[in-house]
PDB file of N, CA and C in Angstrom:
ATOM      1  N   UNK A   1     -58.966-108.755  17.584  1.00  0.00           N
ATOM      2  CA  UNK A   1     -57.969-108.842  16.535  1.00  0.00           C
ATOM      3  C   UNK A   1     -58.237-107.753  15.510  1.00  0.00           C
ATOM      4  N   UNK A   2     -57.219-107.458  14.857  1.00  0.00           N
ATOM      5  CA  UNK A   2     -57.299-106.279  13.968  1.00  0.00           C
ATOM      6  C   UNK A   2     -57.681-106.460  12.722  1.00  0.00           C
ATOM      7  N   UNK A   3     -58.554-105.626  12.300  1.00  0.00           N
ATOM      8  CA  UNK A   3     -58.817-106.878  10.740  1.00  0.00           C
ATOM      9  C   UNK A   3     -58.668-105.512   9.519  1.00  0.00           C
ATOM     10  N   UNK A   4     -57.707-105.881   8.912  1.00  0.00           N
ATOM     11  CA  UNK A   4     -56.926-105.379   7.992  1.00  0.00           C
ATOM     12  C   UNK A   4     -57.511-105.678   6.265  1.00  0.00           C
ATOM     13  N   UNK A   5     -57.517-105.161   5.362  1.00  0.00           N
ATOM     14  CA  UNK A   5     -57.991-105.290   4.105  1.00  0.00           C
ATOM     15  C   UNK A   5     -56.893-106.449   3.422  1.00  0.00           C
ATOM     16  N   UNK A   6     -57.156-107.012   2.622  1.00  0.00           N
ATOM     17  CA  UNK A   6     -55.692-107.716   2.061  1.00  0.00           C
ATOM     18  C   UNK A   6     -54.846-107.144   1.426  1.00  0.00           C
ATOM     19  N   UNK A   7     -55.035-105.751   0.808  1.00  0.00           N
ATOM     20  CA  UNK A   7     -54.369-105.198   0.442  1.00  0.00           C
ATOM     21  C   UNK A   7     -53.262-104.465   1.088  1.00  0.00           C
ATOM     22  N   UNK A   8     -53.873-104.025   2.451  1.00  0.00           N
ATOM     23  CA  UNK A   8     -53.242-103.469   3.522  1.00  0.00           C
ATOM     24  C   UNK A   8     -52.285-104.153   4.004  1.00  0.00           C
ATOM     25  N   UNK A   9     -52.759-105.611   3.909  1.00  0.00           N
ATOM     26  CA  UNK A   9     -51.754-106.914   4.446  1.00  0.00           C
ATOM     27  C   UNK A   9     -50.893-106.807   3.399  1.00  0.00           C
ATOM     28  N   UNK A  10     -51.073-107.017   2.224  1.00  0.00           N
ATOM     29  CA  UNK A  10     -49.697-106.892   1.313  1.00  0.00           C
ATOM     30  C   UNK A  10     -48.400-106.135   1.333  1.00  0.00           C
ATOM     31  N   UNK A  11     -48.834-104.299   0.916  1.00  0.00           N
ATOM     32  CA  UNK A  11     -48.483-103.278   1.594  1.00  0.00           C
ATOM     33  C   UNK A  11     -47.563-103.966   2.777  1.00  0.00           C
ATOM     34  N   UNK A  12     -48.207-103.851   4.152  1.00  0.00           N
ATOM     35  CA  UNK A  12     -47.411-103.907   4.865  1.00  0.00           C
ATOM     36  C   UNK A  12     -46.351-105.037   5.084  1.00  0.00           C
ATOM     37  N   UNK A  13     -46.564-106.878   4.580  1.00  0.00           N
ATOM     38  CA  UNK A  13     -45.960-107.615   4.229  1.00  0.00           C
ATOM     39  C   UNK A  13     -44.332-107.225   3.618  1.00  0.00           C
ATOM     40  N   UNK A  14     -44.827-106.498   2.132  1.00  0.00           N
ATOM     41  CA  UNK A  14     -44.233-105.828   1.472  1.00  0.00           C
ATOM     42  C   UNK A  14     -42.666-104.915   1.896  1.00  0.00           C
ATOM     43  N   UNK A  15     -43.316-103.773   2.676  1.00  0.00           N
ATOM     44  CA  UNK A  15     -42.565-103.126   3.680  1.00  0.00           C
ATOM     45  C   UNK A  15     -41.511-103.795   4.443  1.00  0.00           C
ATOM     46  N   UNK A  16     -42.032-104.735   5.114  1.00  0.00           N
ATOM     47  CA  UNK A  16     -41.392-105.052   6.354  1.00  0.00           C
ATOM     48  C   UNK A  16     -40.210-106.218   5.787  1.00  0.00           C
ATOM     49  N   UNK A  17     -40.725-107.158   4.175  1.00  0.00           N
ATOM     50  CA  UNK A  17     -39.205-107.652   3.574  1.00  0.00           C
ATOM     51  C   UNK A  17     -38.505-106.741   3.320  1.00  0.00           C
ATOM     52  N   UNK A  18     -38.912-105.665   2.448  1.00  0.00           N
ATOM     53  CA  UNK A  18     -37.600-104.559   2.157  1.00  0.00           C
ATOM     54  C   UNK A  18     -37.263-104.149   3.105  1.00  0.00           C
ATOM     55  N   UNK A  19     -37.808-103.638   3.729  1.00  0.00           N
ATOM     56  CA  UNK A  19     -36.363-103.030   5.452  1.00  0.00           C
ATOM     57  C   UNK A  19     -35.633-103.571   5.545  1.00  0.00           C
ATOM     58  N   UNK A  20     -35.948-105.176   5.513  1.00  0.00           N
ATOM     59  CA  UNK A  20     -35.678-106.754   6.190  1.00  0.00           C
ATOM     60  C   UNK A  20     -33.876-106.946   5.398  1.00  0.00           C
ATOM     61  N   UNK A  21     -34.801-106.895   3.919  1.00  0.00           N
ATOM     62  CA  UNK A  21     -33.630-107.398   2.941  1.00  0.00           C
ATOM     63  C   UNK A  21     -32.367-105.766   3.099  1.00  0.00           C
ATOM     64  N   UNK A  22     -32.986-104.414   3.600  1.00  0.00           N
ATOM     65  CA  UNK A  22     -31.943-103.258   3.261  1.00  0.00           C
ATOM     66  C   UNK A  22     -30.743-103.358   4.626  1.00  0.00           C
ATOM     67  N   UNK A  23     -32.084-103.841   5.653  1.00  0.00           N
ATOM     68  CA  UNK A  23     -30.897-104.012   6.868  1.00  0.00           C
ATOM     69  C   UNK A  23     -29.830-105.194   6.822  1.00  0.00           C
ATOM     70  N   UNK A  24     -30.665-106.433   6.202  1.00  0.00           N
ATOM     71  CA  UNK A  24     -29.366-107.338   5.882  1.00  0.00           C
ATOM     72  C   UNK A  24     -28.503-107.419   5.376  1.00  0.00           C
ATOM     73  N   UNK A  25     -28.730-106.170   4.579  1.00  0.00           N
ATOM     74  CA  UNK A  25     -27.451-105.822   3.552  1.00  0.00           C
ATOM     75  C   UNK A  25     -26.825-105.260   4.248  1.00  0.00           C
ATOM     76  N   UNK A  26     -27.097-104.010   4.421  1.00  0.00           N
ATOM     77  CA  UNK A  26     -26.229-103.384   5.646  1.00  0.00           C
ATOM     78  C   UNK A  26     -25.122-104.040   6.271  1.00  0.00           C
ATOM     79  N   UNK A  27     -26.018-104.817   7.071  1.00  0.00           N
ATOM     80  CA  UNK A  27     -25.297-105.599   8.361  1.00  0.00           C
ATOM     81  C   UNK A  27     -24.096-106.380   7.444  1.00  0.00           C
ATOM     82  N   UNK A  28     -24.413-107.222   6.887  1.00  0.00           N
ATOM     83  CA  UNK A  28     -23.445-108.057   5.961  1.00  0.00           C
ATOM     84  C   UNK A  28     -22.372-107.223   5.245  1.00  0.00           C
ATOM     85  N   UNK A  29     -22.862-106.324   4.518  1.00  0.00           N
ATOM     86  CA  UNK A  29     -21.704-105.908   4.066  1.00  0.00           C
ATOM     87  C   UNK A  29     -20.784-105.311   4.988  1.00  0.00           C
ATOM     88  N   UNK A  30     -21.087-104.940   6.244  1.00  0.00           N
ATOM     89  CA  UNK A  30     -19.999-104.184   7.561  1.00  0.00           C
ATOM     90  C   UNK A  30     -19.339-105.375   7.834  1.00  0.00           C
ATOM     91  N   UNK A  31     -19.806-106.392   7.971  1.00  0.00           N
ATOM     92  CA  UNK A  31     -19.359-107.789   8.909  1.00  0.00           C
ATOM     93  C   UNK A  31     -18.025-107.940   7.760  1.00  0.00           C
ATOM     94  N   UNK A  32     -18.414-108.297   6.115  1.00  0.00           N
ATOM     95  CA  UNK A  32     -17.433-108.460   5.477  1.00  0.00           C
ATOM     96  C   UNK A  32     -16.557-107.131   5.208  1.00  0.00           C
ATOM     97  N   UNK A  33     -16.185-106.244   5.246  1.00  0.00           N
ATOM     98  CA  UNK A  33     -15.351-105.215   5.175  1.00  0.00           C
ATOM     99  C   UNK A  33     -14.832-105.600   6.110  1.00  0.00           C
ATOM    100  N   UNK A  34     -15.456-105.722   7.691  1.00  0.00           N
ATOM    101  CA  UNK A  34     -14.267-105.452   8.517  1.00  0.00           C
ATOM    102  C   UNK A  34     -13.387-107.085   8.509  1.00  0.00           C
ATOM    103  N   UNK A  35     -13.763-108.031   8.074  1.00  0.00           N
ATOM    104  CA  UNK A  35     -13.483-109.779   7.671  1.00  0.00           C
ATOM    105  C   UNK A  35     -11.950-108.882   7.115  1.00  0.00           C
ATOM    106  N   UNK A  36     -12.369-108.333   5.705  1.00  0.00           N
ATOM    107  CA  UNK A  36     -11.446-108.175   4.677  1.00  0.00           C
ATOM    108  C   UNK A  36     -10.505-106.978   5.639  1.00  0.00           C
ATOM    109  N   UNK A  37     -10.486-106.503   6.578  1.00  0.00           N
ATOM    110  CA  UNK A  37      -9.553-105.984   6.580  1.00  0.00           C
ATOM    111  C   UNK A  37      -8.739-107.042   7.845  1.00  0.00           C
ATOM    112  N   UNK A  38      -8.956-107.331   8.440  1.00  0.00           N
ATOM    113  CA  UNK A  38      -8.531-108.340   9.428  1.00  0.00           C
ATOM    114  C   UNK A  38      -7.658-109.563   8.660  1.00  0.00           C
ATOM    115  N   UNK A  39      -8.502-109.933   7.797  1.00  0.00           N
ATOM    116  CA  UNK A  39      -7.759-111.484   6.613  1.00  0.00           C
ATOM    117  C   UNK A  39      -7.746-110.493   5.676  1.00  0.00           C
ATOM    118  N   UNK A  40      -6.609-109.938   5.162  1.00  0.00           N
ATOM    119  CA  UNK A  40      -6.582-109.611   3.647  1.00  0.00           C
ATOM    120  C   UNK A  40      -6.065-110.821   2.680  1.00  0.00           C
ATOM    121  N   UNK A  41      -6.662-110.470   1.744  1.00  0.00           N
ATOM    122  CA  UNK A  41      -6.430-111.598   0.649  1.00  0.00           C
ATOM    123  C   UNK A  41      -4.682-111.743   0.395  1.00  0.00           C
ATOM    124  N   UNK A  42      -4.588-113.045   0.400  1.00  0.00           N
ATOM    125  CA  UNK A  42      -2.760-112.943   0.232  1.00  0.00           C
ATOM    126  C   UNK A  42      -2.354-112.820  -1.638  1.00  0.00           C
ATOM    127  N   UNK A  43      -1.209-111.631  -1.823  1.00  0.00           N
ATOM    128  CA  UNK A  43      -1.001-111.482  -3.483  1.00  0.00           C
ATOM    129  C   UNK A  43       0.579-112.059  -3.484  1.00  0.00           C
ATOM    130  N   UNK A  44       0.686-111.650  -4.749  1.00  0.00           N
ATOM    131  CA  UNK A  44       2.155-111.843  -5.245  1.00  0.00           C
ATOM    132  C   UNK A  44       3.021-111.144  -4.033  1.00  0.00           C
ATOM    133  N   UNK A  45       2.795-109.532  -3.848  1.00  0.00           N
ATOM    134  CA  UNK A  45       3.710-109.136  -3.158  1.00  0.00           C
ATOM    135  C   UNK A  45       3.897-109.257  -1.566  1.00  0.00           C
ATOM    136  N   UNK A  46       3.101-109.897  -1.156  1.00  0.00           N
ATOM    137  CA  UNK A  46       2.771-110.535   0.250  1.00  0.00           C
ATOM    138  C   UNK A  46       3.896-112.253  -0.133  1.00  0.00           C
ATOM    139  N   UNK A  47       3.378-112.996  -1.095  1.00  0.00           N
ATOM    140  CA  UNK A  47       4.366-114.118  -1.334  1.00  0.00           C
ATOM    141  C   UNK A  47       5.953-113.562  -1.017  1.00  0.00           C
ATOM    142  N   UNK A  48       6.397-112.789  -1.973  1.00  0.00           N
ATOM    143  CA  UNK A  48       7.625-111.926  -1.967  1.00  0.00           C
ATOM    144  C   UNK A  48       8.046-111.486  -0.910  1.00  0.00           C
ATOM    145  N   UNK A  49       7.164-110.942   0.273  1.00  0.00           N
ATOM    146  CA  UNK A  49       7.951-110.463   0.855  1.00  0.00           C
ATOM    147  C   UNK A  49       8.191-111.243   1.938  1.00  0.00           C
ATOM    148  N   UNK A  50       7.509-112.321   2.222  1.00  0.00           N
ATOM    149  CA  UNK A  50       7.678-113.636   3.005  1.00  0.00           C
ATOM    150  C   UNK A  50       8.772-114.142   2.848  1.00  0.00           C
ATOM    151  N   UNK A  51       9.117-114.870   1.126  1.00  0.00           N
ATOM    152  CA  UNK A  51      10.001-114.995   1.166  1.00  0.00           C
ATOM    153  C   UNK A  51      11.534-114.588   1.255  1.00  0.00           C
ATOM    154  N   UNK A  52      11.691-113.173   1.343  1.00  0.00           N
ATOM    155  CA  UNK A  52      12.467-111.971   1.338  1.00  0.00           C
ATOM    156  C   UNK A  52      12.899-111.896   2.986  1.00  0.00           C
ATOM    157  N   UNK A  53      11.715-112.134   3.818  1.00  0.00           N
ATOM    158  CA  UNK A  53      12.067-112.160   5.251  1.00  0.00           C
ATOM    159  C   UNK A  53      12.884-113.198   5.733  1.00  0.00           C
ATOM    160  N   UNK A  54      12.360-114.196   4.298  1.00  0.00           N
ATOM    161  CA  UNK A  54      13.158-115.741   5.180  1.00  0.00           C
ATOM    162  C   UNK A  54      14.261-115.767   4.839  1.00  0.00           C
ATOM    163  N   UNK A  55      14.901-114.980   4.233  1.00  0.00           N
ATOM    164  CA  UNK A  55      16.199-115.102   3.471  1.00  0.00           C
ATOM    165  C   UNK A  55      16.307-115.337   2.326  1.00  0.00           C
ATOM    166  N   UNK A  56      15.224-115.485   1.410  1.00  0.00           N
ATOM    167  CA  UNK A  56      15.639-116.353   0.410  1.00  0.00           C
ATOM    168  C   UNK A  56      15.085-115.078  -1.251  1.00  0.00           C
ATOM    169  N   UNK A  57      15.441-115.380  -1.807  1.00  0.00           N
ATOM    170  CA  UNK A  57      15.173-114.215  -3.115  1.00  0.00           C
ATOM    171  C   UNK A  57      14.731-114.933  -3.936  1.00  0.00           C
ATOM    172  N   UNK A  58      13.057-114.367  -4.165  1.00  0.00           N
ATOM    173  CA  UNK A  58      11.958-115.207  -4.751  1.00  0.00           C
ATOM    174  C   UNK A  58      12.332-115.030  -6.099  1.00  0.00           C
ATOM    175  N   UNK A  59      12.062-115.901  -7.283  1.00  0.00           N
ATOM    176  CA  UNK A  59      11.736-116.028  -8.535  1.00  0.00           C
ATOM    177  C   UNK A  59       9.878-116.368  -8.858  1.00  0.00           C
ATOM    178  N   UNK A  60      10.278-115.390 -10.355  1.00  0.00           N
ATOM    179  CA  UNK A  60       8.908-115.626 -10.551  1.00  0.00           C
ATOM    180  C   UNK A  60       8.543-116.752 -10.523  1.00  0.00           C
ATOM    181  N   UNK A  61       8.920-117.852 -10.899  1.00  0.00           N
ATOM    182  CA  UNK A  61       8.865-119.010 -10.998  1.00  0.00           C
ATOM    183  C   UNK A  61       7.974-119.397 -10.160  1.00  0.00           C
ATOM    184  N   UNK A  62       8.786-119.189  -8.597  1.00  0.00           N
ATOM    185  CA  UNK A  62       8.730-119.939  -7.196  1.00  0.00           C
ATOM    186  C   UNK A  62       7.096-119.173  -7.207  1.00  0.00           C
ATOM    187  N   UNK A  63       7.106-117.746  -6.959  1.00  0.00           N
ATOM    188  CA  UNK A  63       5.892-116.935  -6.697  1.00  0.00           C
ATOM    189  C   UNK A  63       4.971-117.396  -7.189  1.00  0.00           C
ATOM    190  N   UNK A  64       4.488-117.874  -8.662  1.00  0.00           N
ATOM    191  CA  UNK A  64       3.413-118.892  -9.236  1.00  0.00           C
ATOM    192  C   UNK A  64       3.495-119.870  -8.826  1.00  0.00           C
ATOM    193  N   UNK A  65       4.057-120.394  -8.328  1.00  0.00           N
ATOM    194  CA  UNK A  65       3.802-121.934  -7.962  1.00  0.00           C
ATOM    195  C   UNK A  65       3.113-121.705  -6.753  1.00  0.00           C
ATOM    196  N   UNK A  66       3.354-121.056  -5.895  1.00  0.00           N
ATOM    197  CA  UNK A  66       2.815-120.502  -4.416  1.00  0.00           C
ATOM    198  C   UNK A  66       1.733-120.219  -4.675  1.00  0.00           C
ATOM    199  N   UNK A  67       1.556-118.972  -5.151  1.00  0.00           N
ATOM    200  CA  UNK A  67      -0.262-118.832  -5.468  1.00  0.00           C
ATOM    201  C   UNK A  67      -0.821-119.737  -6.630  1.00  0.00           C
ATOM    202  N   UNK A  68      -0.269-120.640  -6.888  1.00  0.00           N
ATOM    203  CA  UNK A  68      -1.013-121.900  -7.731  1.00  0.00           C
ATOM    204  C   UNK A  68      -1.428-122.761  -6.739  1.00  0.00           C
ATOM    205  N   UNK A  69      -0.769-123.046  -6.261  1.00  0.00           N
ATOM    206  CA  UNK A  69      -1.161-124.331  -4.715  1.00  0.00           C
ATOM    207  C   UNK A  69      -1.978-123.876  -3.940  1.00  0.00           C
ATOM    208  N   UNK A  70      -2.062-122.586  -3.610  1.00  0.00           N
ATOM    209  CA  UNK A  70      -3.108-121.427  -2.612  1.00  0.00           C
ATOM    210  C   UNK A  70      -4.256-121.213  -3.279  1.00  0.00           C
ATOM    211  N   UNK A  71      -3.959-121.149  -4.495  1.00  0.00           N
ATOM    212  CA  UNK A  71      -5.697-121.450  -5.338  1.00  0.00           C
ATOM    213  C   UNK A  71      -6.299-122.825  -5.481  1.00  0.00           C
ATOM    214  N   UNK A  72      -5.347-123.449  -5.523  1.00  0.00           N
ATOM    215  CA  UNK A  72      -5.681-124.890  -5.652  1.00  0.00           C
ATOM    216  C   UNK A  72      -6.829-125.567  -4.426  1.00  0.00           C
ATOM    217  N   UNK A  73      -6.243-124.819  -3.109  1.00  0.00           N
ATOM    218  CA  UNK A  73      -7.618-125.063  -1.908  1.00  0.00           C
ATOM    219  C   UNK A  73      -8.142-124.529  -1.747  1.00  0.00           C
ATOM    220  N   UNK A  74      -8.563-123.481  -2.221  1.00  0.00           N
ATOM    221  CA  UNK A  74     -10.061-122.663  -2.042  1.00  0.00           C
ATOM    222  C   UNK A  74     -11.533-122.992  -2.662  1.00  0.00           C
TER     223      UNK A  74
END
């Protein structure tokens, strides 16, 4: 067995979380970018134009109430 100083053990301890924690970042933040482009967050003008497709001509009114209820379950 290799017998290492404790300091040496620290050091290298040390090392091997930060890689640990730089690659997890990494990785995570790619996973969520490509999330966010796949599900984009739904806005006002996404409401609008839904309702615009369905026939119907949104009021502001209607548009807050929509993303009031859509916040309401998250």
């Amino acid at each position: 067995m290799i017998n290492l100083a404790w300091w040496a053990f620290v050091l290298i301890l040390v090392g091997v979380l930060l890689v640990g924690g730089l690659v997890g970042f990494i990785l995570s933040r790619g996973w969520f970018k490509r999330y966010l482009e796949k599900n984009p967050p739904v806005n006002e003008r996404m409401i609008r134009e839904m309702m615009r497709q369905m026939g119907r001509t949104p009021s502001e009114k209607q548009v807050r109430q929509i993303l009031a209820s859509m916040n309401q379950y998250k």
